[in-house]
Structure formats: C-alpha cells, structure tokens
C-alpha atoms as a PDB file:
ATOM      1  CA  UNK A   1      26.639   4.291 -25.152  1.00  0.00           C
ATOM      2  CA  UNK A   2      22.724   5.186 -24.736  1.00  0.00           C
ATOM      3  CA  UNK A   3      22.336   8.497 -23.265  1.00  0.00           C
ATOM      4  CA  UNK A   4      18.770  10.675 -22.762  1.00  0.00           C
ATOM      5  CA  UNK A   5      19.389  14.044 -21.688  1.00  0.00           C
ATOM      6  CA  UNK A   6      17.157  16.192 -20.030  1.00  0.00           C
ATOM      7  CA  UNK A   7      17.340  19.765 -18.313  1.00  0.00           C
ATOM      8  CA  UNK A   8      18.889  18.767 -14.966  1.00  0.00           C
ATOM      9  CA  UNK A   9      18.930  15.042 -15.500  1.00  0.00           C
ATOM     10  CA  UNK A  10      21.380  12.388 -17.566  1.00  0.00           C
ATOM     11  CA  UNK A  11      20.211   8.904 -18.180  1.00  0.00           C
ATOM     12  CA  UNK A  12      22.427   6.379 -19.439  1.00  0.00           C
ATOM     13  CA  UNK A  13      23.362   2.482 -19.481  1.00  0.00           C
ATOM     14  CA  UNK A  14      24.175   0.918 -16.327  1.00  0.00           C
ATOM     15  CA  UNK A  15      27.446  -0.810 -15.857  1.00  0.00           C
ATOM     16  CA  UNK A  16      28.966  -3.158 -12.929  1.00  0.00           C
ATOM     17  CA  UNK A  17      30.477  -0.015 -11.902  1.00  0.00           C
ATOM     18  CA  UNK A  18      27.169   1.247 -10.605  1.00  0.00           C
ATOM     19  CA  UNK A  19      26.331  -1.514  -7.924  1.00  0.00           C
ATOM     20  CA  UNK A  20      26.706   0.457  -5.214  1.00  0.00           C
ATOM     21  CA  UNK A  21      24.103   2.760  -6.606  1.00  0.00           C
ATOM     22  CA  UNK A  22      21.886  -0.607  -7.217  1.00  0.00           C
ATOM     23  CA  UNK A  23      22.544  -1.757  -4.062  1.00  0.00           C
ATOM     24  CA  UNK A  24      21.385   1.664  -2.403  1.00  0.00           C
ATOM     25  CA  UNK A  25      18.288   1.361  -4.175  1.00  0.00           C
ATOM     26  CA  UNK A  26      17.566  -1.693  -3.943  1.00  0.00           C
ATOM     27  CA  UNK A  27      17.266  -2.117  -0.839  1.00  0.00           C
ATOM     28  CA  UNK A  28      16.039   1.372   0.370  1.00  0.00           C
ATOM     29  CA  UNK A  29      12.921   0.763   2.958  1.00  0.00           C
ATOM     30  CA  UNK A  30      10.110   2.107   0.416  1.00  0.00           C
ATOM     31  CA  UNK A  31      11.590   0.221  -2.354  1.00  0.00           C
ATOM     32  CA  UNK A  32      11.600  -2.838  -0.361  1.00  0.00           C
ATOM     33  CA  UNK A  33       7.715  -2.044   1.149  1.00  0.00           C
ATOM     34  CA  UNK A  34       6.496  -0.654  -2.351  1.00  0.00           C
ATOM     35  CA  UNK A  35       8.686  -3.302  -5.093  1.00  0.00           C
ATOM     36  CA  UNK A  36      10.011  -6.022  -2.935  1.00  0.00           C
ATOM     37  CA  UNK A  37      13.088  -7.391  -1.958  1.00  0.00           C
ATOM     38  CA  UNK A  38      15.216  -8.764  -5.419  1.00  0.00           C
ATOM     39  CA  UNK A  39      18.090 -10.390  -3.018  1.00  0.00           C
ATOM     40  CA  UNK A  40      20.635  -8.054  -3.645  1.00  0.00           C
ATOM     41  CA  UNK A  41      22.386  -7.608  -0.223  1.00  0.00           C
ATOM     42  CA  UNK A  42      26.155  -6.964  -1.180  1.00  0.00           C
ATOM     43  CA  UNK A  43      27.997  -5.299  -4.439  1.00  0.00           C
ATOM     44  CA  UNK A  44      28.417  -8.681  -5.880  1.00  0.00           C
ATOM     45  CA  UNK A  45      25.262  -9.238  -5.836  1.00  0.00           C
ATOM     46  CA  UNK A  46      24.060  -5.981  -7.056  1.00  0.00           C
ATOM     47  CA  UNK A  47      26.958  -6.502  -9.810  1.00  0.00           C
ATOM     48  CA  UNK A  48      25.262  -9.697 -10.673  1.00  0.00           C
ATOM     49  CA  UNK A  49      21.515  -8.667 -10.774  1.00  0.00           C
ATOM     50  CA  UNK A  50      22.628  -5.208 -13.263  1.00  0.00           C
ATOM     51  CA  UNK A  51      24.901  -7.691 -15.759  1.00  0.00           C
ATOM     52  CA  UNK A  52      21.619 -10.154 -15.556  1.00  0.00           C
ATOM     53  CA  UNK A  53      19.255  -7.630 -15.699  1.00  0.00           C
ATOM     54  CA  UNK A  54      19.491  -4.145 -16.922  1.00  0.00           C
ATOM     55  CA  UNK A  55      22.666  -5.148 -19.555  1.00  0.00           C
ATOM     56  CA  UNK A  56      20.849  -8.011 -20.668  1.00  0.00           C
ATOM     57  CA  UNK A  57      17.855  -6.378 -21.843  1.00  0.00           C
ATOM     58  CA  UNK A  58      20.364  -3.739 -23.217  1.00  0.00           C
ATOM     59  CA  UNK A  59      21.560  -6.659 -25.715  1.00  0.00           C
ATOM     60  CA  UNK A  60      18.152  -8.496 -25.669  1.00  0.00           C
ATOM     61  CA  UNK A  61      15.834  -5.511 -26.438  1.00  0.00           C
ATOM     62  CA  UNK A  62      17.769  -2.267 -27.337  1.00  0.00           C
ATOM     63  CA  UNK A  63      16.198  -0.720 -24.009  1.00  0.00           C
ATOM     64  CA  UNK A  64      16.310  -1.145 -20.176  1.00  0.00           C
ATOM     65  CA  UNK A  65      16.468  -0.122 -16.560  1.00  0.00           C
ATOM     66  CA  UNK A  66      18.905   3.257 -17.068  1.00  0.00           C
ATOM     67  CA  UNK A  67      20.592   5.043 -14.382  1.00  0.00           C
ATOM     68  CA  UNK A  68      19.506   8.433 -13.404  1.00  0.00           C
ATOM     69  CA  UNK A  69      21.957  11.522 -12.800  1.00  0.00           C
ATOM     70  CA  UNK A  70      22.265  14.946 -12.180  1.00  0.00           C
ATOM     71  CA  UNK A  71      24.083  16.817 -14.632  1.00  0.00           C
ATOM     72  CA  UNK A  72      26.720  16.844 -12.326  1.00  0.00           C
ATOM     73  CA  UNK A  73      27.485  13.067 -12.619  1.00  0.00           C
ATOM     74  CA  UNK A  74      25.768  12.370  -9.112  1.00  0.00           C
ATOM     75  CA  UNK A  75      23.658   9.719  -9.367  1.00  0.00           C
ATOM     76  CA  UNK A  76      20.301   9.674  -8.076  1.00  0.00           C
ATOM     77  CA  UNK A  77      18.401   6.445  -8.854  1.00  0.00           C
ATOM     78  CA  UNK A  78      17.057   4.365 -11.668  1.00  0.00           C
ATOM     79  CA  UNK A  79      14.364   4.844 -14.653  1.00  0.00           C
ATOM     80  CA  UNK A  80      13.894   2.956 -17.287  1.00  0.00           C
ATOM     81  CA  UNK A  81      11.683   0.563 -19.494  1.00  0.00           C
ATOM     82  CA  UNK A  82      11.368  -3.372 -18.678  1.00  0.00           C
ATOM     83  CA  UNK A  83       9.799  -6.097 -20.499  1.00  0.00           C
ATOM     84  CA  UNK A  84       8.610  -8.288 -17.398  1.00  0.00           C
ATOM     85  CA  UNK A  85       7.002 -11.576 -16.856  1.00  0.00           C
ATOM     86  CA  UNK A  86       3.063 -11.613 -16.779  1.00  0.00           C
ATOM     87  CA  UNK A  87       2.444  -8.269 -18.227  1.00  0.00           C
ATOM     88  CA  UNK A  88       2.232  -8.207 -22.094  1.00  0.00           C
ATOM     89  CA  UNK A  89       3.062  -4.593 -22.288  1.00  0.00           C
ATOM     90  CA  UNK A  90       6.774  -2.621 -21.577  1.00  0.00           C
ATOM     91  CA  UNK A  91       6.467  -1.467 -18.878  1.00  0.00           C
ATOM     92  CA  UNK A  92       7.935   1.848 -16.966  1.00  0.00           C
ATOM     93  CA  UNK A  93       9.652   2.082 -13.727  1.00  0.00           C
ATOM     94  CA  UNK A  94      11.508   4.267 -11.648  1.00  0.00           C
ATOM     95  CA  UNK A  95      13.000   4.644  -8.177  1.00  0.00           C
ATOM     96  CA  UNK A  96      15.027   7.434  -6.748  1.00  0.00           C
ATOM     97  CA  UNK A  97      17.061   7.996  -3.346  1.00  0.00           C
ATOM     98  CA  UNK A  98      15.274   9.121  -0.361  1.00  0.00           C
ATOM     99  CA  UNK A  99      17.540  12.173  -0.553  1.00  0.00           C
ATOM    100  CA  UNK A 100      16.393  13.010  -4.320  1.00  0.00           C
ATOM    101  CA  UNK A 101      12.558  12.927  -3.755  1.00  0.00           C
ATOM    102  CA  UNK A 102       9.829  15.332  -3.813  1.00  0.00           C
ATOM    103  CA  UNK A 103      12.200  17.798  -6.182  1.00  0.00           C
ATOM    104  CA  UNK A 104      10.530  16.605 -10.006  1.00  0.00           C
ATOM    105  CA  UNK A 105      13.479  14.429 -10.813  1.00  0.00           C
ATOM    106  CA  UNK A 106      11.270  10.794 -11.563  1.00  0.00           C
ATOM    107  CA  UNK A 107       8.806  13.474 -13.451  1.00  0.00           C
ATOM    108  CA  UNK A 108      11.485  14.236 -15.488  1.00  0.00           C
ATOM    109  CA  UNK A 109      13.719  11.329 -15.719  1.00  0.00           C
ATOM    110  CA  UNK A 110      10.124   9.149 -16.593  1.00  0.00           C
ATOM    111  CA  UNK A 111       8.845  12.097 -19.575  1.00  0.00           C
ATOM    112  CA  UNK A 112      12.192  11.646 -20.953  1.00  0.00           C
ATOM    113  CA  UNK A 113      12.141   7.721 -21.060  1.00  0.00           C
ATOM    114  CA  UNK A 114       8.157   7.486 -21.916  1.00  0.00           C
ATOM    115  CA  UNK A 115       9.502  10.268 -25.305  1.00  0.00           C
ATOM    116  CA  UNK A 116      11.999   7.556 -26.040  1.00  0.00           C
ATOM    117  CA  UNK A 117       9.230   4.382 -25.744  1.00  0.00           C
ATOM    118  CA  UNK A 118       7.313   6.440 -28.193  1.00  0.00           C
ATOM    119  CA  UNK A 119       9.516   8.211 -30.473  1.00  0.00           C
ATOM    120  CA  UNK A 120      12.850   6.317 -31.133  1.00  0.00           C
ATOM    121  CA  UNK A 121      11.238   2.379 -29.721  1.00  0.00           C
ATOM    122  CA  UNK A 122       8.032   3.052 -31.355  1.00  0.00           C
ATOM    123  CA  UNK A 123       6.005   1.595 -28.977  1.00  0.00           C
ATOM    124  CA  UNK A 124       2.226   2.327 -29.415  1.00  0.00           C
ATOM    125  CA  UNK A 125       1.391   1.622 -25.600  1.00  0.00           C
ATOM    126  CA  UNK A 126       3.420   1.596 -21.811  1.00  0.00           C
ATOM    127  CA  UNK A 127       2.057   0.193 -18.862  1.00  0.00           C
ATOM    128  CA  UNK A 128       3.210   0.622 -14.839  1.00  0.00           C
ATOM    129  CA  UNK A 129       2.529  -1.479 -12.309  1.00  0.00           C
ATOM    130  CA  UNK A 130       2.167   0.265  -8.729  1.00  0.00           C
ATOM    131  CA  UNK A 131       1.134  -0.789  -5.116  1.00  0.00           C
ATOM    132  CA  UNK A 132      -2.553   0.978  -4.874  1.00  0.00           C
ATOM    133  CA  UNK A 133      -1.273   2.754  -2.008  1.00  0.00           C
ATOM    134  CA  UNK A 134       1.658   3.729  -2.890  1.00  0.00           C
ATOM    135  CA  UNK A 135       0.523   7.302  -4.051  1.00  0.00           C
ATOM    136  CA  UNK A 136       3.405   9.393  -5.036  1.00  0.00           C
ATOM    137  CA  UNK A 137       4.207   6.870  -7.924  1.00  0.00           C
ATOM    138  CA  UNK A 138       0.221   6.493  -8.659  1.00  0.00           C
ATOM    139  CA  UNK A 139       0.076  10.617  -8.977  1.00  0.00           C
ATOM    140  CA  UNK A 140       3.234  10.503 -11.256  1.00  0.00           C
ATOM    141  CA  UNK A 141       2.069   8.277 -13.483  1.00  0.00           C
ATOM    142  CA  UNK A 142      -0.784   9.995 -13.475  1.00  0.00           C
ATOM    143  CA  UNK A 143       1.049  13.117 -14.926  1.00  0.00           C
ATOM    144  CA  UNK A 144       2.964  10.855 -17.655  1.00  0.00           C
ATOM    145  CA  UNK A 145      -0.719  10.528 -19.218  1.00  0.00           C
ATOM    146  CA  UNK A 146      -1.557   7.183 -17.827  1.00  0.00           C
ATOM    147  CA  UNK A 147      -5.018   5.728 -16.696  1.00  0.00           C
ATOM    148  CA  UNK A 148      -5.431   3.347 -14.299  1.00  0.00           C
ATOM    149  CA  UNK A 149      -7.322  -0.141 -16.344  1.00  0.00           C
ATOM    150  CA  UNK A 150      -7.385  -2.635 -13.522  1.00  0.00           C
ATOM    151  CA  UNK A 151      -5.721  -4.443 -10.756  1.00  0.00           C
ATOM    152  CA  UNK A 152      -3.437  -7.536 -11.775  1.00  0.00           C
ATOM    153  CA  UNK A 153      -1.368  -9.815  -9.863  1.00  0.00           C
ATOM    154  CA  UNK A 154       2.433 -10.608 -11.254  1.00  0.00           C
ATOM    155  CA  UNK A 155       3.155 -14.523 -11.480  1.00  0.00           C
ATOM    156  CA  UNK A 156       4.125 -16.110  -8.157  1.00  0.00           C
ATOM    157  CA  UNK A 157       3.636 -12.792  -6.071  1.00  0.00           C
ATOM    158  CA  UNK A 158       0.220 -13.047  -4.373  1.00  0.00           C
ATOM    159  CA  UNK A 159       0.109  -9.193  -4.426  1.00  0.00           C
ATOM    160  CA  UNK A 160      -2.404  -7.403  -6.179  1.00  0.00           C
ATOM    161  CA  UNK A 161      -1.439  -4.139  -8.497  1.00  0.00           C
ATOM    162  CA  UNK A 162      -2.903  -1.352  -9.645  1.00  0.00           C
ATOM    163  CA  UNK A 163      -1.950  -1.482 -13.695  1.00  0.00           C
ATOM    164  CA  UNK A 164      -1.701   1.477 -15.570  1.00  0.00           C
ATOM    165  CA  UNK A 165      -1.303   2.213 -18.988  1.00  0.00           C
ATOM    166  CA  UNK A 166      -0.187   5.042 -21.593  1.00  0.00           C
ATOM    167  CA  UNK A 167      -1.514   4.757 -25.017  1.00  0.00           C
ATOM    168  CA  UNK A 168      -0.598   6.457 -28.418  1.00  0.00           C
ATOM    169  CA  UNK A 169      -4.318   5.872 -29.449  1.00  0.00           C
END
C-alpha cells in the first residue's frame, strides 16, 4: 500500500474503513463554506464517495485523495492529488480537522504530496483551486511555490475560483 512519510505526518491510501474520518471532513462547516457540500451525510455514504472516489483514482491513475496522520496513527484529515473535471491540470487539495489547524500539518502533508507529483508522477505542473477568500489555503499554496494565473469557474458550479499553479519550468 502507498505510503509518504514525513517528520510528524503519514499519508497513505484510503480505505472504507476511514468513512468516519470522510464523513468528519466532509462535512466540517469551512469545508462545506470553502469546497461545498459532496452529499455525504452518513458512513455509507462516506463509504461510497471514498470506494468511488479516492480508490478509484487509486486504480485509474496511480494517485489520489490520501489520508493524513500523525505518526501516532491519529488521523487528521485528507491531502492528496485529483484529476477533476474542467481543469486540465492535477490538481492539489487538502483539508484538515478544525482541531489539527494552524500547527503546519497541510504545509507538510501538501510539500510531501507536491515532492511525489514531481518526483515519482513526473508531473511537470500542479494547479489548486481555492475560494479567493478563503486565505489560509491561498497563503499555503502560496508557500508550496504556487502563483496565482486567474480566476476560473468549475463546470456546473456558478462559483468563481482563484486558480493557482506550480510549475517545474
């Protein structure tokens, strides 16, 4: 199984038997105001949404959404690469638990993901996708070496995003 290590972190695949962490974050408040709400309400559903999702593009792409922990085995939240619909880049995204924030964990969990992207995917350029005002994940990316390019809007979401984008060039 796929496993990034870092000093206090572990990423690895997610499984069914981490929909209760999926469900947490999925529908924390600022992932709901700052993502948006995926319909994932119960553990069945969040079951459902990581086997068509995150294990899918495991299979599909040889990368994914990955499930952050501490070294400890307590996880923390998600980080991980996605190939989505409307943007022609991968693209990088995290989310932690309210109790996890502010502490350098999504610094650390997203240097060791954007280090795989580059060095064992060999992808030449990442992208992130971010609500303008949603400035802690702005400032982050910021500090993984991306630039802001423009704002986009995803298909059928009327929402318009800041895009920003990491490239080996």
């Amino acid at each position: 199984m796929f496993k990034l290590k870092t000093t206090r972190l572990l990423l690895r695949e997610m499984t069914e038997e981490d929909a209760p962490l999926m469900l947490a974050v999925l529908n924390d408040p600022d992932f709901l105001r700052n993502v948006g709400d995926r319909g994932v309400h119960n553990e069945e559903d969040a079951r459902r949404y990581i086997v068509n999702g995150p294990i899918a593009d495991y299979k599909r792409q040889n990368f994914g959404m990955y499930k952050v922990e501490l070294r400890d085995g307590t996880p923390i939240g998600l980080c991980g690469l996605v190939k989505r619909d409307g943007l022609d880049d991968v693209d990088i995204g995290f989310a932690l638990l309210p109790d996890y924030r502010g502490q350098g964990y999504a610094l650390e969990a997203a240097t060791a993901v954007m280090a795989f992207a580059r060095d064992k995917v060999g992808l030449e350029r990442v992208v992130a996708i971010a609500q303008p005002a949603n400035l802690p994940s702005v400032q982050l990316l910021e500090k993984l070496g991306m630039q802001q390019e423009r704002k986009i809007q995803l298909p059928n979401d009327d929402e318009e995003l800041l895009l920003m984008a990491w490239s080996a060039n």
